[in-house]
Protein backbone atom coordinates (compact mmCIF):
# COMPACT_ATOMS: atom_id res chain seq x y z
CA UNK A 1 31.75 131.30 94.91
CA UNK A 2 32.98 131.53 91.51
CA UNK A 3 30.28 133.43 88.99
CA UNK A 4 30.43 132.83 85.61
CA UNK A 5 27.31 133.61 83.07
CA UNK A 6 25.97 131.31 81.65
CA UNK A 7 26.76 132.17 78.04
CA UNK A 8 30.58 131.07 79.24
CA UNK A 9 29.87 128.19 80.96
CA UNK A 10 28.10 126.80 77.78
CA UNK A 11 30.68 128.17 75.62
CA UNK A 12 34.08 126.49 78.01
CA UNK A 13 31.54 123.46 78.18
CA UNK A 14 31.70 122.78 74.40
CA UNK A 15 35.15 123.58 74.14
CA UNK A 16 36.66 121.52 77.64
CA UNK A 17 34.40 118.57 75.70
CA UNK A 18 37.28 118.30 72.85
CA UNK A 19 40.72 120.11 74.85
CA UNK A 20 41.67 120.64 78.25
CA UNK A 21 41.07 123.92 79.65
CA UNK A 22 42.29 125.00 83.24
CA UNK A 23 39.82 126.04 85.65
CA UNK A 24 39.79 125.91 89.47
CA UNK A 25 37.51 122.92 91.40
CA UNK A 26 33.81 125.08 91.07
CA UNK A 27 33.91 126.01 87.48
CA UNK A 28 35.37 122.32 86.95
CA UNK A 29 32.60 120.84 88.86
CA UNK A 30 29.76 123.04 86.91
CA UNK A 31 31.89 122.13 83.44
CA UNK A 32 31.04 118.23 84.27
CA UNK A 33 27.36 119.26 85.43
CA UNK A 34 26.45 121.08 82.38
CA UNK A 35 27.85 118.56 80.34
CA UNK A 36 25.74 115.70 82.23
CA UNK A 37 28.79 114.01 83.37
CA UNK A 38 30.82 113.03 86.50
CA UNK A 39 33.93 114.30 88.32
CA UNK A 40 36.76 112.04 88.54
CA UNK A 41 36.94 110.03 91.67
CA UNK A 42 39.59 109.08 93.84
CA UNK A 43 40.35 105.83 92.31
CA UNK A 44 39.99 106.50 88.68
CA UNK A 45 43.08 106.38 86.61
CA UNK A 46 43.06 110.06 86.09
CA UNK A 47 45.73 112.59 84.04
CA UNK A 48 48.10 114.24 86.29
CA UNK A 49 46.98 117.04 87.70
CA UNK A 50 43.03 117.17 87.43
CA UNK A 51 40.62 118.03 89.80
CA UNK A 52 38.77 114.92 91.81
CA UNK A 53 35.11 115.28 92.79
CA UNK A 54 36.26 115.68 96.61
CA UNK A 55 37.48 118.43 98.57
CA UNK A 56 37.36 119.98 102.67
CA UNK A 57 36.39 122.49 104.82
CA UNK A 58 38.32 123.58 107.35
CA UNK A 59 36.09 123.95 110.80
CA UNK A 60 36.39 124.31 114.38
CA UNK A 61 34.58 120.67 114.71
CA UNK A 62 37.61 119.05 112.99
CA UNK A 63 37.68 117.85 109.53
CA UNK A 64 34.17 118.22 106.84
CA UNK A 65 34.44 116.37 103.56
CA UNK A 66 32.79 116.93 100.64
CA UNK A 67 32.00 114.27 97.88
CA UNK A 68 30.50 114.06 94.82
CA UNK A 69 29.33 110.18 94.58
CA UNK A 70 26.21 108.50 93.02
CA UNK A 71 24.57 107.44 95.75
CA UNK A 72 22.71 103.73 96.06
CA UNK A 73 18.96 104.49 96.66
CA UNK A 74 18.21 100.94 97.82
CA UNK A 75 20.88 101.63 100.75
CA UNK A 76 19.57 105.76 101.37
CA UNK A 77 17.95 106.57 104.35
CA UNK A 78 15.67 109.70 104.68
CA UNK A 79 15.23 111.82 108.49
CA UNK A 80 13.83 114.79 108.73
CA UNK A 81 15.82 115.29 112.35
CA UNK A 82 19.02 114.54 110.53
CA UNK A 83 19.69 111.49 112.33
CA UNK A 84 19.29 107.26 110.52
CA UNK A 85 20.25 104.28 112.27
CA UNK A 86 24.39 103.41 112.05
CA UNK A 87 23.33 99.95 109.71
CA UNK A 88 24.56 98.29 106.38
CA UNK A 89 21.04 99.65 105.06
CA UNK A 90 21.68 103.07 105.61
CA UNK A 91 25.23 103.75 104.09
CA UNK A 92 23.82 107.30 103.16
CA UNK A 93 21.93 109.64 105.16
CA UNK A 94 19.19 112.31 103.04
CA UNK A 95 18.80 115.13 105.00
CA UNK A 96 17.77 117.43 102.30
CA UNK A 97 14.81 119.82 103.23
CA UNK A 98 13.00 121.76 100.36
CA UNK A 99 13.56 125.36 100.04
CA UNK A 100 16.55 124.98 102.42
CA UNK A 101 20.34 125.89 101.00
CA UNK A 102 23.06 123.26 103.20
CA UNK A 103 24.45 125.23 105.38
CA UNK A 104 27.72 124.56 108.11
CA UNK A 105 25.76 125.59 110.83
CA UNK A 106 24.06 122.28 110.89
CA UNK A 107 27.69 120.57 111.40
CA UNK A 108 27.30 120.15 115.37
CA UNK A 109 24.27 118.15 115.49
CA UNK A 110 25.56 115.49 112.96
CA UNK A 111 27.25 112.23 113.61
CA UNK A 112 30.76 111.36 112.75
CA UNK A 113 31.55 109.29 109.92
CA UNK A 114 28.25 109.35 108.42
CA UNK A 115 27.72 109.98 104.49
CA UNK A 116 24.53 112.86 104.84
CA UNK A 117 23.12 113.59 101.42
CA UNK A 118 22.84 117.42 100.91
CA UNK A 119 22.11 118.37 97.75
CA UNK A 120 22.29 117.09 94.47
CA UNK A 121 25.28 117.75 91.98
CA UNK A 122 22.72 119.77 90.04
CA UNK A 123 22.80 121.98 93.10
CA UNK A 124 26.31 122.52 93.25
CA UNK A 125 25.65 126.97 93.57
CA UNK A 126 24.15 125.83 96.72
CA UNK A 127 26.75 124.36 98.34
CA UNK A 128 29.13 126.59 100.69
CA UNK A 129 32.69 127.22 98.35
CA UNK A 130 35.46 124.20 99.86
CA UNK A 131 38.67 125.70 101.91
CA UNK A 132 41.00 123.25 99.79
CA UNK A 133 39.83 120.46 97.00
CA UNK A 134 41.24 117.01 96.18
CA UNK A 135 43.68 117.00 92.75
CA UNK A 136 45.40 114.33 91.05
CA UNK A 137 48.61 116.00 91.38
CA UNK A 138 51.90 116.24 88.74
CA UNK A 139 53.19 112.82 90.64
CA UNK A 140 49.66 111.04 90.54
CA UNK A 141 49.42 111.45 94.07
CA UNK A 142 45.90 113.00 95.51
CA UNK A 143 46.60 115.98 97.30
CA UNK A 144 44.36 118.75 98.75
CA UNK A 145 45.61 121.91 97.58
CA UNK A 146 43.46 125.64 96.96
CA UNK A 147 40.31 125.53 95.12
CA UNK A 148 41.32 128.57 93.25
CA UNK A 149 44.06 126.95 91.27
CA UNK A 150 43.50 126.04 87.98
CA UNK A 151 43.74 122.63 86.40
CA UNK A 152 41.81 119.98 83.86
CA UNK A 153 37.93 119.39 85.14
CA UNK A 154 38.61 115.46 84.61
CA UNK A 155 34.84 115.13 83.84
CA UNK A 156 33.84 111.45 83.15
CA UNK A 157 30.64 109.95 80.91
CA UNK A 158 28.34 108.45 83.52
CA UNK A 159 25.15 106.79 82.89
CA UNK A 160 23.88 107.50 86.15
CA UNK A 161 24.24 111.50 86.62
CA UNK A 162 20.89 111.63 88.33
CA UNK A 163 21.92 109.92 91.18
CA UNK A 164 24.88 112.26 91.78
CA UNK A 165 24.76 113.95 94.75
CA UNK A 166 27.13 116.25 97.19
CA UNK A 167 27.63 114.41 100.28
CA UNK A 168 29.08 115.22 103.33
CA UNK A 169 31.34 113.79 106.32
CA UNK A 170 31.98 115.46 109.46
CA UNK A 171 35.27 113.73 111.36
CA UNK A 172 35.21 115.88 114.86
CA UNK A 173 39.28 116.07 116.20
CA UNK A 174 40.38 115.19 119.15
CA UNK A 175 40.34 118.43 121.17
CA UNK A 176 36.53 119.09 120.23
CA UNK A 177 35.42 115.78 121.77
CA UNK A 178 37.77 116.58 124.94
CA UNK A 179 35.95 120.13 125.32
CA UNK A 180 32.24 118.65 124.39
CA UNK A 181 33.13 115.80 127.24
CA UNK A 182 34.73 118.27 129.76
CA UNK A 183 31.77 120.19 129.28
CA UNK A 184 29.59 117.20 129.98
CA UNK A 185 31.78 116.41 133.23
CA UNK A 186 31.18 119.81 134.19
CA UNK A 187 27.44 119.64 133.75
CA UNK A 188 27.19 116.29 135.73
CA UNK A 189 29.38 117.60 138.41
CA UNK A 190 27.19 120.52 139.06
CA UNK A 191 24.06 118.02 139.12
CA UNK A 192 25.47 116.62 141.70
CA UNK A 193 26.29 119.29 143.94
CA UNK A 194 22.89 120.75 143.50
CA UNK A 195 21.63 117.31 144.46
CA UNK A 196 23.90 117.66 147.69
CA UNK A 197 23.06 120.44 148.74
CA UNK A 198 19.11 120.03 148.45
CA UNK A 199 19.76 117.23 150.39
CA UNK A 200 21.56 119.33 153.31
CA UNK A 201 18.80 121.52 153.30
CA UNK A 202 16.00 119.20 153.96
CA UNK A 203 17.98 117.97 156.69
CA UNK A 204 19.23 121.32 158.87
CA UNK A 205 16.25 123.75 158.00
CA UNK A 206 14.00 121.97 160.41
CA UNK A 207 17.09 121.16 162.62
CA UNK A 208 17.84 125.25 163.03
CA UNK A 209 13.76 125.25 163.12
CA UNK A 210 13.48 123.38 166.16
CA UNK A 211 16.88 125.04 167.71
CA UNK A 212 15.20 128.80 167.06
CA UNK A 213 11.57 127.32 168.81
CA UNK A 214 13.51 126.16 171.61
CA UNK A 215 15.42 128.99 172.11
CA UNK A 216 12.91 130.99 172.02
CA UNK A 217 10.76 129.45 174.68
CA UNK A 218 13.21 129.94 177.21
């Protein structure tokens, strides 16, 4: 994670508020947070090359977005097991706990394609550094490129900034769900030979039973 005091964020603050000053994704993301505004989103009519309030990690699950949206608290769902029912009334998905930093580990047990609050933009030191981050790029095209490159924060004015919030998306790949089903497959297949062969046993134990009495009373 990028460190900066705080003295030079307040400073590059006042001075990104009048000129454009390149910095890479974190510093541009604190920039906008200090100065109570927004990141640029994907479908704002940005500058050419400036960083969007987006980017990715790169994990063995498949593909883990991060955004930086205002979320809708009439359609925001709160679990404490980090799962909310797949409706129109639950587009988001809090799964905050207090005292707890997000962390990746949590990735496995969380369902594709749904937008999981968390933290909120005010906690962006919390929040694990992004592998590559979303830019506006020199054609106006939105490319993910290295978070360590520096280019214009794009902050925007917002009048909501408290209901900014880091949200993520887990998109598993194709060879994870193969390997989680095989695994499944596996599981079941062993069930079922165990089944099997309990079944074999209650039948010839008292088969060889009644074989070894007879023998024996000969």
């Amino acid at each position: 994670m990028y460190k900066c005091t705080f003295g030079t964020l307040f400073f590059m603050a006042g001075v990104s508020s009048v000129a454009s000053i390149p910095v890479d994704w974190i510093l541009s993301m604190k920039l906008c947070k200090i100065n109570s505004q927004r990141p640029a989103k994907v479908n704002d009519i940005a500058n050419k090359n400036v960083w969007i309030g987006a980017a990715k990690y790169r994990h063995n699950l498949g593909e883990v977005y991060l955004q930086i949206t205002e979320e809708d608290r009439k359609r925001t769902c709160t679990s404490t097991d980090r799962s909310c029912p797949n409706t129109d009334d639950c587009e988001f998905c809090d799964i905050r706990v207090l005292g707890f930093k997000p962390s990746l580990n949590m990735l496995h047990i969380l369902t594709p394609n749904i937008k999981y609050i968390v933290a909120d933009f005010r906690s962006i030191e919390e929040i694990q550094e992004p592998d590559v981050c979303l830019l506006n790029t020199e054609t106006f095209t939105k490319d993910y490129v290295s978070c360590k490159m520096e280019y214009e924060d794009g902050c925007r004015s917002t009048e909501n900034f408290s209901n900014l919030k880091m949200i993520i998306i887990v998109q598993r790949n194709h060879s994870s769900s193969t390997e989680s089903s095989t695994e499944s497959f596996s599981e079941n297949e062993l069930m079922k030979s165990r089944g099997v062969q309990l079944r074999l046993n209650g039948v010839l134990m008292p088969l060889l039973a009644y074989i070894q009495a007879s023998l024996s009373s000969i």
